[in-house]
Protein backbone atom coordinates (compact mmCIF):
# COMPACT_ATOMS: atom_id res chain seq x y z
CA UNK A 1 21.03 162.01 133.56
CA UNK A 2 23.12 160.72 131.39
CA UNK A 3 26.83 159.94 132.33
CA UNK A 4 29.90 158.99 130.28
CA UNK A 5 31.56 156.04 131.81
CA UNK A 6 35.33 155.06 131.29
CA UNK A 7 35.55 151.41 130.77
CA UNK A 8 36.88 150.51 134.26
CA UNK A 9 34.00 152.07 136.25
CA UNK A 10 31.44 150.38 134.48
CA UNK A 11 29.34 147.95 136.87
CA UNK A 12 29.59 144.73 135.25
CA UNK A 13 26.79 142.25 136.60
CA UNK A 14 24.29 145.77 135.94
CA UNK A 15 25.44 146.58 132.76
CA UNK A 16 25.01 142.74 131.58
CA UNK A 17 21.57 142.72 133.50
CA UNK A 18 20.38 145.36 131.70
CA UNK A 19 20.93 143.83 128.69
CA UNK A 20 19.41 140.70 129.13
CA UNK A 21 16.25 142.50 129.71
CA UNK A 22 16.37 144.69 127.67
CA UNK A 23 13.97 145.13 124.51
CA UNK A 24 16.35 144.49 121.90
CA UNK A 25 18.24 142.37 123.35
CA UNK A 26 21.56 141.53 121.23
CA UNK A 27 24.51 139.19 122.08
CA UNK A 28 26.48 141.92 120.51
CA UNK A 29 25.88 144.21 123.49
CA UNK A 30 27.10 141.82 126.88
CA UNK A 31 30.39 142.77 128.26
CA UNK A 32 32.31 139.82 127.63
CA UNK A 33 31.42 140.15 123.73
CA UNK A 34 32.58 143.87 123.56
CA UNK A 35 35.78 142.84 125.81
CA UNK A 36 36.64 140.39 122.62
CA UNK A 37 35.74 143.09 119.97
CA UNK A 38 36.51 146.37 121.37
CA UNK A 39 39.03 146.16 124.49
CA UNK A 40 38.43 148.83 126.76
CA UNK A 41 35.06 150.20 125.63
CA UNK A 42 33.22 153.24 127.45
CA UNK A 43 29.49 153.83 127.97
CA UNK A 44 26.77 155.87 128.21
CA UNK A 45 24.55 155.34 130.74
CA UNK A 46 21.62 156.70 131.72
CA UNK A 47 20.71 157.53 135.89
CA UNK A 48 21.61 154.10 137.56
CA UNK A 49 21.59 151.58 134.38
CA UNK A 50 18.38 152.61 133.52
CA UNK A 51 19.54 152.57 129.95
CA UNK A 52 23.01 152.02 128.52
CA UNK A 53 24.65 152.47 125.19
CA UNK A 54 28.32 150.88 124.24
CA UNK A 55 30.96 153.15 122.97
CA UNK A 56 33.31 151.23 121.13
CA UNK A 57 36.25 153.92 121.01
CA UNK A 58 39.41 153.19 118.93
CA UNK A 59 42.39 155.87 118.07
CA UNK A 60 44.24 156.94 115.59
CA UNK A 61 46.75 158.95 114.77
CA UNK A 62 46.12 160.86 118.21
CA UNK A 63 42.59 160.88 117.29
CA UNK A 64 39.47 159.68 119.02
CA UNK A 65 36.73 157.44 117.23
CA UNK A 66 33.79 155.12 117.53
CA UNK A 67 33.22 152.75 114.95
CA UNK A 68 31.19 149.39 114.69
CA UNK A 69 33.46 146.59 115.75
CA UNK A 70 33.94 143.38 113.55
CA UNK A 71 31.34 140.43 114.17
CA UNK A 72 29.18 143.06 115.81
CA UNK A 73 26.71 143.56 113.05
CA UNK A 74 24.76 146.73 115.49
CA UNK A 75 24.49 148.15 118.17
CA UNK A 76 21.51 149.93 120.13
CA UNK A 77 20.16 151.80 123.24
CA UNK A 78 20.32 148.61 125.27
CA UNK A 79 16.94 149.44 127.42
CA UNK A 80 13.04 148.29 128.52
CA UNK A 81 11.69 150.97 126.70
CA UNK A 82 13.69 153.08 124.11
CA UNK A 83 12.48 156.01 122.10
CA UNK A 84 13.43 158.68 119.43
CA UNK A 85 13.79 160.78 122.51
CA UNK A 86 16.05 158.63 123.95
CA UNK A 87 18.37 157.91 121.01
CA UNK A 88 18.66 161.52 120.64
CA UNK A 89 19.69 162.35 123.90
CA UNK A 90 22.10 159.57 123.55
CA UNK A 91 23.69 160.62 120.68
CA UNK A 92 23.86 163.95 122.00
CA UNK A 93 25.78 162.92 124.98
CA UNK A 94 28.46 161.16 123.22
CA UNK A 95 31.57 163.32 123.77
CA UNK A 96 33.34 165.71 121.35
CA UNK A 97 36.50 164.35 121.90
CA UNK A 98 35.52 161.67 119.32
CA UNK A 99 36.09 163.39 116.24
CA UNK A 100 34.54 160.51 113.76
CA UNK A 101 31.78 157.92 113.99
CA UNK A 102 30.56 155.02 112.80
CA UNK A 103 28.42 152.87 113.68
CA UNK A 104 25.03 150.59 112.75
CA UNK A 105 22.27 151.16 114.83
CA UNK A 106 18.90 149.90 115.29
CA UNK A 107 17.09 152.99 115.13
CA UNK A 108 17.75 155.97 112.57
CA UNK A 109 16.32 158.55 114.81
CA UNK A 110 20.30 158.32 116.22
CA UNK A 111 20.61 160.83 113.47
CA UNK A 112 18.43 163.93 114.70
CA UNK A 113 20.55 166.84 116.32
CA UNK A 114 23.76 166.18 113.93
CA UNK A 115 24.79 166.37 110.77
CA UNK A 116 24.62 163.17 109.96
CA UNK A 117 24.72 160.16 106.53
CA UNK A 118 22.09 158.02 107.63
CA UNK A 119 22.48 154.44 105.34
CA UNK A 120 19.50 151.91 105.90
CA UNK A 121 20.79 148.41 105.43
CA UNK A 122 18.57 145.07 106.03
CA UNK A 123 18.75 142.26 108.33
CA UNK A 124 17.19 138.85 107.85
CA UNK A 125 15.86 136.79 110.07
CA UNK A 126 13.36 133.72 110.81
CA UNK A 127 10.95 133.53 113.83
CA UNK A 128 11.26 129.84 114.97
CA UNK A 129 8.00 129.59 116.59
CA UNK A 130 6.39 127.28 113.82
CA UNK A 131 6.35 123.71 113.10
CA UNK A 132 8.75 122.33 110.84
CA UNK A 133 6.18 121.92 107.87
CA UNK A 134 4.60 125.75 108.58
CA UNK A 135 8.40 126.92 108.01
CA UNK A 136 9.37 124.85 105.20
CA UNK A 137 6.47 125.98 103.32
CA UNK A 138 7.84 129.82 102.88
CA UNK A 139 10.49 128.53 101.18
CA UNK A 140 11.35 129.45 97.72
CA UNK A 141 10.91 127.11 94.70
CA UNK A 142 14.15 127.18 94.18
CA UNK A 143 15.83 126.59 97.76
CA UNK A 144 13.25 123.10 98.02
CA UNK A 145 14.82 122.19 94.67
CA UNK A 146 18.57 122.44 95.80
CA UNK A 147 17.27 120.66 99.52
CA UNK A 148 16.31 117.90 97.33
CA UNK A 149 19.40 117.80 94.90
CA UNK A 150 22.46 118.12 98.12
CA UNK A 151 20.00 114.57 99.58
CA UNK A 152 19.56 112.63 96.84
CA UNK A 153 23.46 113.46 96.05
CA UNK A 154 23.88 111.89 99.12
CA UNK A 155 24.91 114.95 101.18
CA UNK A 156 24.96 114.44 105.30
CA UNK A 157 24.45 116.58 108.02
CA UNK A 158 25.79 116.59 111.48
CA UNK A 159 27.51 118.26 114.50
CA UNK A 160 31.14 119.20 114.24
CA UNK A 161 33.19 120.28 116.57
CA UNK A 162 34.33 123.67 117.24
CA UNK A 163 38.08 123.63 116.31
CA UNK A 164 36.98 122.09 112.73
CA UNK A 165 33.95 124.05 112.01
CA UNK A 166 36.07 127.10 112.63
CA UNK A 167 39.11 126.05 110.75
CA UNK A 168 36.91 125.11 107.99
CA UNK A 169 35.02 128.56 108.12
CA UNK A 170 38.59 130.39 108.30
CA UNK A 171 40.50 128.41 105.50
CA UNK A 172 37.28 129.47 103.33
CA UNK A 173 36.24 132.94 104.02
CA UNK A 174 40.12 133.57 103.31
CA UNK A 175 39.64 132.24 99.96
CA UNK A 176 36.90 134.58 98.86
CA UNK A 177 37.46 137.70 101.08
CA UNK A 178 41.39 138.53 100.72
CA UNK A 179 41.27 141.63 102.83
CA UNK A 180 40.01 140.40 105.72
CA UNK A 181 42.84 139.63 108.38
CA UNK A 182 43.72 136.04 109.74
CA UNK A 183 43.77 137.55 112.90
CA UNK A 184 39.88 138.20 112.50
CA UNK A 185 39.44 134.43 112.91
CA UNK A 186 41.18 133.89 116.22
CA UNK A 187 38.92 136.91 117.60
CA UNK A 188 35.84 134.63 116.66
CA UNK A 189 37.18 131.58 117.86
CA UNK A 190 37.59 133.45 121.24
CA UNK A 191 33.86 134.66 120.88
CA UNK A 192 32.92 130.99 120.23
CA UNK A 193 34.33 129.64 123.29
CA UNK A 194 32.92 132.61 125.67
CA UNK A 195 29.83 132.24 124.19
CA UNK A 196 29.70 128.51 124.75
CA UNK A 197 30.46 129.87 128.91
CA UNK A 198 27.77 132.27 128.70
CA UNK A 199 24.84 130.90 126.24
CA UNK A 200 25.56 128.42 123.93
CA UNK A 201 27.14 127.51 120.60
CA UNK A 202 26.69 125.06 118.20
CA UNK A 203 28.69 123.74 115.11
CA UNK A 204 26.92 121.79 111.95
CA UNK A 205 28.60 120.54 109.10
CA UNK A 206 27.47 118.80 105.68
CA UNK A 207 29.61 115.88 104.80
CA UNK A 208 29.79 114.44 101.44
CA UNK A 209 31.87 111.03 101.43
CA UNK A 210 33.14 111.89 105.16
CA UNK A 211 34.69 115.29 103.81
CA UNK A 212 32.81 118.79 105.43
CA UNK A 213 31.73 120.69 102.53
CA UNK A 214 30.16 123.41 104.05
CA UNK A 215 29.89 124.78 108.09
CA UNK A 216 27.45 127.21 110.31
CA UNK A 217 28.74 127.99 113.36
CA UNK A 218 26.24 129.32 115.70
CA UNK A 219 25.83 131.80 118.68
CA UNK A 220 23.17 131.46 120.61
CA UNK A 221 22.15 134.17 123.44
CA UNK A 222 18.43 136.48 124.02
CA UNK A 223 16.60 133.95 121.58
CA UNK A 224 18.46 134.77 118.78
CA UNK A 225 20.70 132.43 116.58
CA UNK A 226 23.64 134.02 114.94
CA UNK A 227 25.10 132.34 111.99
CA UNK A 228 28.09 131.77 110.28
CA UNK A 229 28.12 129.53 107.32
CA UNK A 230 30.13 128.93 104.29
CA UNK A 231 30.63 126.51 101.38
CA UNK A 232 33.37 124.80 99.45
CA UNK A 233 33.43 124.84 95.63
CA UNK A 234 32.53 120.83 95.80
CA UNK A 235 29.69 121.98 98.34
CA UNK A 236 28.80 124.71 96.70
CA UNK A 237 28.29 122.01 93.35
CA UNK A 238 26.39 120.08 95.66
CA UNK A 239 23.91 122.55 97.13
CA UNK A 240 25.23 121.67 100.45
CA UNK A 241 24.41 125.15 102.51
CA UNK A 242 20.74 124.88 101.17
CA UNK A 243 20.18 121.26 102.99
CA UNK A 244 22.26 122.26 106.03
CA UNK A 245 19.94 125.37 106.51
CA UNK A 246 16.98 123.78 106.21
CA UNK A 247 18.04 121.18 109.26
CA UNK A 248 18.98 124.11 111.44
CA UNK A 249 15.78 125.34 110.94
CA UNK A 250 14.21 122.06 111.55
CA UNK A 251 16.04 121.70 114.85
CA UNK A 252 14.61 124.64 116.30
CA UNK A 253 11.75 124.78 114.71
CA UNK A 254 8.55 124.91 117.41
CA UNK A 255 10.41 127.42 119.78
CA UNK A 256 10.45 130.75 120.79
CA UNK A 257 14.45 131.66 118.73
CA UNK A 258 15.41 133.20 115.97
CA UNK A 259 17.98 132.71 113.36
CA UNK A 260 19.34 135.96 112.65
CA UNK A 261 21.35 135.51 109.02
CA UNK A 262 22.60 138.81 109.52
CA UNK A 263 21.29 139.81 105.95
CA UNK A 264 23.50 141.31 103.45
CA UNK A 265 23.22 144.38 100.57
CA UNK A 266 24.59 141.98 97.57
CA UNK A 267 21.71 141.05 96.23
CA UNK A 268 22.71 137.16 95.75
CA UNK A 269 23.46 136.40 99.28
CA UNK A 270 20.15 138.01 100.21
CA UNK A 271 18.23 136.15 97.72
CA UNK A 272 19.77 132.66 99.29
CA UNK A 273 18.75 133.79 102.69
CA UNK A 274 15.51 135.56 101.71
CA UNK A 275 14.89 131.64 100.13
CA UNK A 276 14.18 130.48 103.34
CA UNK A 277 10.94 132.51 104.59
CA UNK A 278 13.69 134.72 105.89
CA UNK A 279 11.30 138.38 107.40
CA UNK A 280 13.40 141.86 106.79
CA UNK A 281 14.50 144.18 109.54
CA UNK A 282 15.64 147.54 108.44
CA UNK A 283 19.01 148.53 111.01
CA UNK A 284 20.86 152.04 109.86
CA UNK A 285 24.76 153.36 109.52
CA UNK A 286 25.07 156.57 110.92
CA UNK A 287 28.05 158.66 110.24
CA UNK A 288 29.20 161.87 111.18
CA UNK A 289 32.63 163.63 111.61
CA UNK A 290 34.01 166.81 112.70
CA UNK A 291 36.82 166.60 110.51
CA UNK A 292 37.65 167.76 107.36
CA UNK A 293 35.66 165.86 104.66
CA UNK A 294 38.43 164.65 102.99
CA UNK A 295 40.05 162.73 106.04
CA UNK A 296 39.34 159.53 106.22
CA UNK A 297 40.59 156.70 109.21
């Protein structure tokens, strides 16, 4: 049976249990991470945690809604064995009091039983359980050449620390995406440091006469490596993001994570990803609404 569950009910220490082992298990799903990104989410769950399902709720205008939460890329049906069947009872469980939603979701059998715009959108990632050289040797043509050019330019790679790595990212990102909200950043910062209580995190920078020219910050939890990164014009110029990729990789190279890039639908920032052996997973957008057409939160 499955029950809604307001966000104060919900069983903590079984709720984050069940998503550790879980069968795709996702950082995106633990409680503290949906605390950061959606205060006061509900559930779904299914007979005693058997299977459970985030609701990230929001309102508007007196209006109930689900939608996907920033630096929460999907969500899923957080279980040891999930099927169509279960996604559609899922689905059909979540209340009617949400008029709207909107979310990304692992499976697009979410969509049978409603009238529902199913997008398919692609995720890239790279199974670390290779040598160095195996890895390397997907790479593009191209990506090798622009390794080479950011080292012989004399490009360096290191840790950073968390407060500049994330200042660097932030100052950045804010240049090139001018709707996104500063406040945005401080919500990742806070992810960082929770993270860094409940997995790990990690921070690299390329350096180019002692000055960071381009930052990945990374979130480590279930085997997976989640990735931030970002250039400056000069390391942009200097292929910077190419070498400092390729030494992530090389890090953890020879275990059993996986860099998840996150993928993208513009076709260049797939191409620079998809450069490094990168492997495609398909996640979907499903959208439905009981309101007029024309309204739009």
């Amino acid at each position: 049976m499955i029950k809604y569950i307001y966000h104060k009910s919900i069983d903590r220490e079984k709720w984050d249990h069940k998503i550790t082992e879980a069968l795709h298990s996702r950082i995106y799903g633990f409680s503290w991470y949906l605390d950061i990104v959606s205060p006061g989410w509900d559930a779904l769950i299914l007979d005693d945690y058997k299977a459970v399902f985030p609701l990230t709720r929001k309102k508007k205008y007196g209006l109930n809604y689900i939608i996907q939460p920033k630096f929460t890329q999907q969500t899923t049906i957080y279980s040891s064995e999930p099927s169509d069947e279960m996604w559609v009872d899922f689905f059909n469980a979540i209340p009617r009091k949400f008029l709207y939603v909107n979310i990304c979701c692992t499976d697009s059998a979410s969509i049978l039983g409603k009238n529902a715009t199913c997008i398919k959108h692609t995720n890239l990632i790279v199974p670390l359980n290779n040598s160095y050289e195996s890895l390397k040797s997907a790479y593009s043509g191209s990506n090798k050449k622009n390794i080479n050019k950011a080292y012989n330019r004399g490009v360096i790679v290191k840790k950073c620390n968390l407060e500049e790595c994330i200042s660097f990212i932030k100052n950045e990102y804010l240049k090139i995406l001018k709707n996104i909200p500063v406040q945005a950043f401080d919500m990742y910062y806070e992810l960082m440091k929770l993270t860094e209580k409940n997995g790990k995190i990690y921070c690299m920078g390329a350096y180019y006469d002692n000055v960071l020219v381009a930052a990945i910050s990374l979130l480590i939890k279930s085997n997976r490596i989640h990735t931030l990164p970002i250039a400056s014009e000069e390391g942009k110029h200097l292929s910077a993001l190419f070498l400092l990729i390729d030494k992530l990789i090389e890090e953890h190279s020879e275990t059993n994570q996986t860099i998840d890039f996150g993928g993208s639908d513009i076709e260049s920032i797939a191409y620079f990803f998809g450069g490094f052996g990168s492997i495609k997973e398909n996640y979907y957008q499903i959208k439905y609404s009981y309101l007029l057409p024309r309204f739009i939160l």
